[in-house]
C-alpha atoms as a PDB file:
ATOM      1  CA  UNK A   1      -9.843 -63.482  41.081  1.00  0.00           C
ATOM      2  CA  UNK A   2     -11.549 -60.362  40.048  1.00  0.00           C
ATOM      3  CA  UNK A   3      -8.179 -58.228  40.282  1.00  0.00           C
ATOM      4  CA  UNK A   4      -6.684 -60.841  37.935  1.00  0.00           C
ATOM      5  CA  UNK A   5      -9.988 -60.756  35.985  1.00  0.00           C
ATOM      6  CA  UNK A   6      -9.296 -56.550  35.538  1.00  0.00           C
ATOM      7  CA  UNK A   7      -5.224 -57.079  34.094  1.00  0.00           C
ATOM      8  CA  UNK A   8      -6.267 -59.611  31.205  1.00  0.00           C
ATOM      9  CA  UNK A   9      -9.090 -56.981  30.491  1.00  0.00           C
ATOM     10  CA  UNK A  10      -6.736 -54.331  30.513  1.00  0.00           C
ATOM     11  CA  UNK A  11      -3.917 -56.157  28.575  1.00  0.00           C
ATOM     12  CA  UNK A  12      -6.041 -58.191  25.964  1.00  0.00           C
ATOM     13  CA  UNK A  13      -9.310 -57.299  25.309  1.00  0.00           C
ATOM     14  CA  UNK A  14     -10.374 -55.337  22.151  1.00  0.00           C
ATOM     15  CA  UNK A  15     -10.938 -51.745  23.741  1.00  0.00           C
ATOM     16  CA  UNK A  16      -7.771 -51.877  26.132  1.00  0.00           C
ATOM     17  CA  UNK A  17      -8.839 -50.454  29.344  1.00  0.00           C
ATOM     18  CA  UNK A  18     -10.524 -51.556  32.661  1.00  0.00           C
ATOM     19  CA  UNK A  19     -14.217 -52.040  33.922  1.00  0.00           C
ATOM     20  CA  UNK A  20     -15.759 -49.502  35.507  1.00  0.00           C
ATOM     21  CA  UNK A  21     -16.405 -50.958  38.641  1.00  0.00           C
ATOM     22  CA  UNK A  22     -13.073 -52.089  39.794  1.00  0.00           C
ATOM     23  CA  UNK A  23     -11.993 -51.184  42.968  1.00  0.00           C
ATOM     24  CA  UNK A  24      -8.474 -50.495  42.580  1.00  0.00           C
ATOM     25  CA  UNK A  25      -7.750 -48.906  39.155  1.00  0.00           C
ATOM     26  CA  UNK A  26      -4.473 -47.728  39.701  1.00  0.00           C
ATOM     27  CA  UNK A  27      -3.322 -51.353  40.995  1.00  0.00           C
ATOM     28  CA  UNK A  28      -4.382 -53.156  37.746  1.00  0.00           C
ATOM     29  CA  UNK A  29      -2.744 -50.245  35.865  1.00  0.00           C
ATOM     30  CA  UNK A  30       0.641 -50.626  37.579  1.00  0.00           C
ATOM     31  CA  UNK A  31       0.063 -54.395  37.395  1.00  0.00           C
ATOM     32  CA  UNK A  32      -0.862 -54.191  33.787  1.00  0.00           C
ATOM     33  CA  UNK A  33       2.474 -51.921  33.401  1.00  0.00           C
ATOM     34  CA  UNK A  34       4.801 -54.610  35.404  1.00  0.00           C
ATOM     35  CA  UNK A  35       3.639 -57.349  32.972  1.00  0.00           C
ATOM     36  CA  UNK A  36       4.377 -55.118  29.947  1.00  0.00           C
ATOM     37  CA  UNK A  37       7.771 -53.855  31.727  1.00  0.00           C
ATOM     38  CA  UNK A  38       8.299 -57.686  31.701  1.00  0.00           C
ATOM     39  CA  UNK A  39       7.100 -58.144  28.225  1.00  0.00           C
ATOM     40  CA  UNK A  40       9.281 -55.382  27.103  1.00  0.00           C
ATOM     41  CA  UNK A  41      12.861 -57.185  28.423  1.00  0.00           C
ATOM     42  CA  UNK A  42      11.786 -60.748  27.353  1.00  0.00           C
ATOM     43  CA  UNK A  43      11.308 -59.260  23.826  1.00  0.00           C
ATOM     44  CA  UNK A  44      14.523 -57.445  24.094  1.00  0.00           C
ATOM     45  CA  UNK A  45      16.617 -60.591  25.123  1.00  0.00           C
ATOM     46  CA  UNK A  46      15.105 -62.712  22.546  1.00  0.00           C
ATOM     47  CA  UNK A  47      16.434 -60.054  19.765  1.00  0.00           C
ATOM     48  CA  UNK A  48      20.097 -59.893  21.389  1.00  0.00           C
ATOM     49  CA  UNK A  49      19.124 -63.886  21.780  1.00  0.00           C
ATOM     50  CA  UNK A  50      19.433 -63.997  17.578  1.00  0.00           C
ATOM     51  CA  UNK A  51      22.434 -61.779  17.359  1.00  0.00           C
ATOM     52  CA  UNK A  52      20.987 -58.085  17.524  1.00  0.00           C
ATOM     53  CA  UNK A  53      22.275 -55.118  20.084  1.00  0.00           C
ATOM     54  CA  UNK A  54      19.782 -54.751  22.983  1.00  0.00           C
ATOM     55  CA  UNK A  55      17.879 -52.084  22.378  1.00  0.00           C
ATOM     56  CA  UNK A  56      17.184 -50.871  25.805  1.00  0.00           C
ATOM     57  CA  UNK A  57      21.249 -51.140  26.291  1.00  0.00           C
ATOM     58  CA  UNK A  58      21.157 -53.808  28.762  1.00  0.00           C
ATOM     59  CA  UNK A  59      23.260 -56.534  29.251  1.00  0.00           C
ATOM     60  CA  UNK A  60      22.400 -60.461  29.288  1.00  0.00           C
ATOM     61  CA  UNK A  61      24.353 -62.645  30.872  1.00  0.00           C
ATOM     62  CA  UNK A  62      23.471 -66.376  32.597  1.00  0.00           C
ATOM     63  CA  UNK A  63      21.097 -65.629  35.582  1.00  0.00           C
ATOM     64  CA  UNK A  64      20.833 -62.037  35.315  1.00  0.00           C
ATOM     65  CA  UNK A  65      17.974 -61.932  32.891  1.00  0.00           C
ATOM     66  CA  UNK A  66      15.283 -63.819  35.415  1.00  0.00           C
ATOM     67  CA  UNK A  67      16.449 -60.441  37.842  1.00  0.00           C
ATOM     68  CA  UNK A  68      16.299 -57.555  34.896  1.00  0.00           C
ATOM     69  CA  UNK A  69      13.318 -59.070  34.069  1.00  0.00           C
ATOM     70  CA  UNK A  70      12.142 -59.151  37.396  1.00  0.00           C
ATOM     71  CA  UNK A  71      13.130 -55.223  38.314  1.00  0.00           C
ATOM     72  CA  UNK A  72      12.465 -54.057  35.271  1.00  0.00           C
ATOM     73  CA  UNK A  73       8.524 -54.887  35.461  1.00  0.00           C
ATOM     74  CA  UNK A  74       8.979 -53.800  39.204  1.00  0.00           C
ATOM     75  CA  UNK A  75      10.107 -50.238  37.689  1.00  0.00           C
ATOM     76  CA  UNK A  76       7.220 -50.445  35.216  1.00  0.00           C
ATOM     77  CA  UNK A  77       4.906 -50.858  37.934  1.00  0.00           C
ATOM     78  CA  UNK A  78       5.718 -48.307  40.385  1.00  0.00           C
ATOM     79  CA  UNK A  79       6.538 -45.463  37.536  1.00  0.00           C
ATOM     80  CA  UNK A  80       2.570 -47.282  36.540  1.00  0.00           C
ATOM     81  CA  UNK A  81       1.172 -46.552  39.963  1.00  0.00           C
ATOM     82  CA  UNK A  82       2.866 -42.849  40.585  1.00  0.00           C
ATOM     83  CA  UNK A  83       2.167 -42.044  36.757  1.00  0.00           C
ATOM     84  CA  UNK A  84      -1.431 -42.770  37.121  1.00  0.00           C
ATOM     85  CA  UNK A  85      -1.720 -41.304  40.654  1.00  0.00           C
ATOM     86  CA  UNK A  86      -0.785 -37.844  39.503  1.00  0.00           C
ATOM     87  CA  UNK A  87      -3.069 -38.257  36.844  1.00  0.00           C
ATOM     88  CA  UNK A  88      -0.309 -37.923  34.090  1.00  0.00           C
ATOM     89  CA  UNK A  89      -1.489 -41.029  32.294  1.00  0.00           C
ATOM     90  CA  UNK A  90      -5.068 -42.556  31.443  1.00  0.00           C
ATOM     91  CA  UNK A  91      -5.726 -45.821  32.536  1.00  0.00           C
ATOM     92  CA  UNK A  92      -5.284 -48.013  29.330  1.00  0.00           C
ATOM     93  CA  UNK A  93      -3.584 -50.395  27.739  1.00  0.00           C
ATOM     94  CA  UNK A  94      -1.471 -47.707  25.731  1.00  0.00           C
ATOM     95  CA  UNK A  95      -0.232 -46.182  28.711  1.00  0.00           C
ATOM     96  CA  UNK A  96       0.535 -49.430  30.361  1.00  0.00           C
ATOM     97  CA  UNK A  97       2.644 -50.425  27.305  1.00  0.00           C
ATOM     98  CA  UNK A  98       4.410 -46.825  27.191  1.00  0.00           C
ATOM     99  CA  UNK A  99       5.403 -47.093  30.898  1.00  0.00           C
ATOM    100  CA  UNK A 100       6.739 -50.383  30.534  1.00  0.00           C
ATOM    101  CA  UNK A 101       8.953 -49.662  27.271  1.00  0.00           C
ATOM    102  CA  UNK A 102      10.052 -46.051  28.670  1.00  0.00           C
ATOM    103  CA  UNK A 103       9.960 -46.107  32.824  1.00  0.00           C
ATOM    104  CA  UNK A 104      13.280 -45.405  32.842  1.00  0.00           C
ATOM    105  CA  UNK A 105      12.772 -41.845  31.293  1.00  0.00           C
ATOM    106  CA  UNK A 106       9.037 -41.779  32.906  1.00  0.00           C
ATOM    107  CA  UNK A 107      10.195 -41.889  36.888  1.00  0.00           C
ATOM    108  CA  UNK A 108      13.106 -39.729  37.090  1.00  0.00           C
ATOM    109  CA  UNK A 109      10.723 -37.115  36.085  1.00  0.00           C
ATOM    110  CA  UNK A 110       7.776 -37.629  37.981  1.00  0.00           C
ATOM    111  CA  UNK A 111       9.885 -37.888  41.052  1.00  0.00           C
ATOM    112  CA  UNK A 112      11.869 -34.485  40.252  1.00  0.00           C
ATOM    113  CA  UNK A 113       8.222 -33.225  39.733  1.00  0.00           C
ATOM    114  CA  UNK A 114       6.900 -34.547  42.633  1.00  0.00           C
ATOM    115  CA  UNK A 115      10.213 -32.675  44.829  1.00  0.00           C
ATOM    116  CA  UNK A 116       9.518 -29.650  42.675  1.00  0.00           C
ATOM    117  CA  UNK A 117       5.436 -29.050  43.803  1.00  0.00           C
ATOM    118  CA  UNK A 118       7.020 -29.882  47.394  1.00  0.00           C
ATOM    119  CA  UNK A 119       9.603 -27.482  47.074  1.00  0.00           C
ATOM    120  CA  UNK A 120       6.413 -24.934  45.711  1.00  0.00           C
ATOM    121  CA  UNK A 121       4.509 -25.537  48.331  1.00  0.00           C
ATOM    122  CA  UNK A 122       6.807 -25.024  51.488  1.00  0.00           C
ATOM    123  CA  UNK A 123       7.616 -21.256  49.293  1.00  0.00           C
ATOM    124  CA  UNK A 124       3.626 -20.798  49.217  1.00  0.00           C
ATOM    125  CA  UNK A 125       3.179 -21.456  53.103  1.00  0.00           C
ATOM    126  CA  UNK A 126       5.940 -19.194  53.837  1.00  0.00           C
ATOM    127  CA  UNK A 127       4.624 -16.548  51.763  1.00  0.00           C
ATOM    128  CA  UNK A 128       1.130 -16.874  53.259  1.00  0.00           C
ATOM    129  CA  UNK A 129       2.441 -15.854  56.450  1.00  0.00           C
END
């Protein structure tokens, strides 16, 4: 219940950010992200839901929304999880809501980056010898 505890914290309390003594930061920050990622779509269908254009450019038709909703958070989380593992984002509730609304820019990124210090490092072994 304490993990649970640590994503309301995150998500609604006045300073927007996690106790100290949590175990698993980066969990409640890619959990915190997911439920924004979630957030995010909801909001979006509701506004093509009174006659606007999506503004993420996605599509809502019957069943499909339960599933974009659904991957979309999932998205959220994981760019969450890798974004806050590399130390690219703090651990707050600004960052959670900035994954969630802009994952789809955030991971292609930070997985090209992640190929690129690879790609750096097998150069820099080879060198060394």
């Amino acid at each position: 219940m304490e993990f649970i505890d640590q994503i309301f914290q995150m998500l609604f309390s006045i300073d927007g950010s996690y106790d100290e003594t949590v175990q698993y930061p980066l969990a409640v920050f890619a959990a915190s992200s997911s439920i924004m990622g979630a957030i995010v779509v909801l909001v979006d269908w509701l506004a093509t839901f009174a006659g606007r254009a999506s503004m993420l450019k996605l599509i809502y038709r019957g069943p499909n929304i339960l599933g974009l909703v659904a991957l979309w958070g999932i998205g959220a989380g994981l760019g969450g999880f890798l974004g806050g593992a590399f130390g690219i984002f703090q651990l707050n509730r600004v960052a959670a809501v900035t994954v969630g609304l802009a994952w789809p820019l955030v991971l292609p990124r930070l997985l090209k980056s992640i190929s690129e210090s690879e790609d750096r490092e097998d150069i820099d072994v080879e060198e060394a010898e």
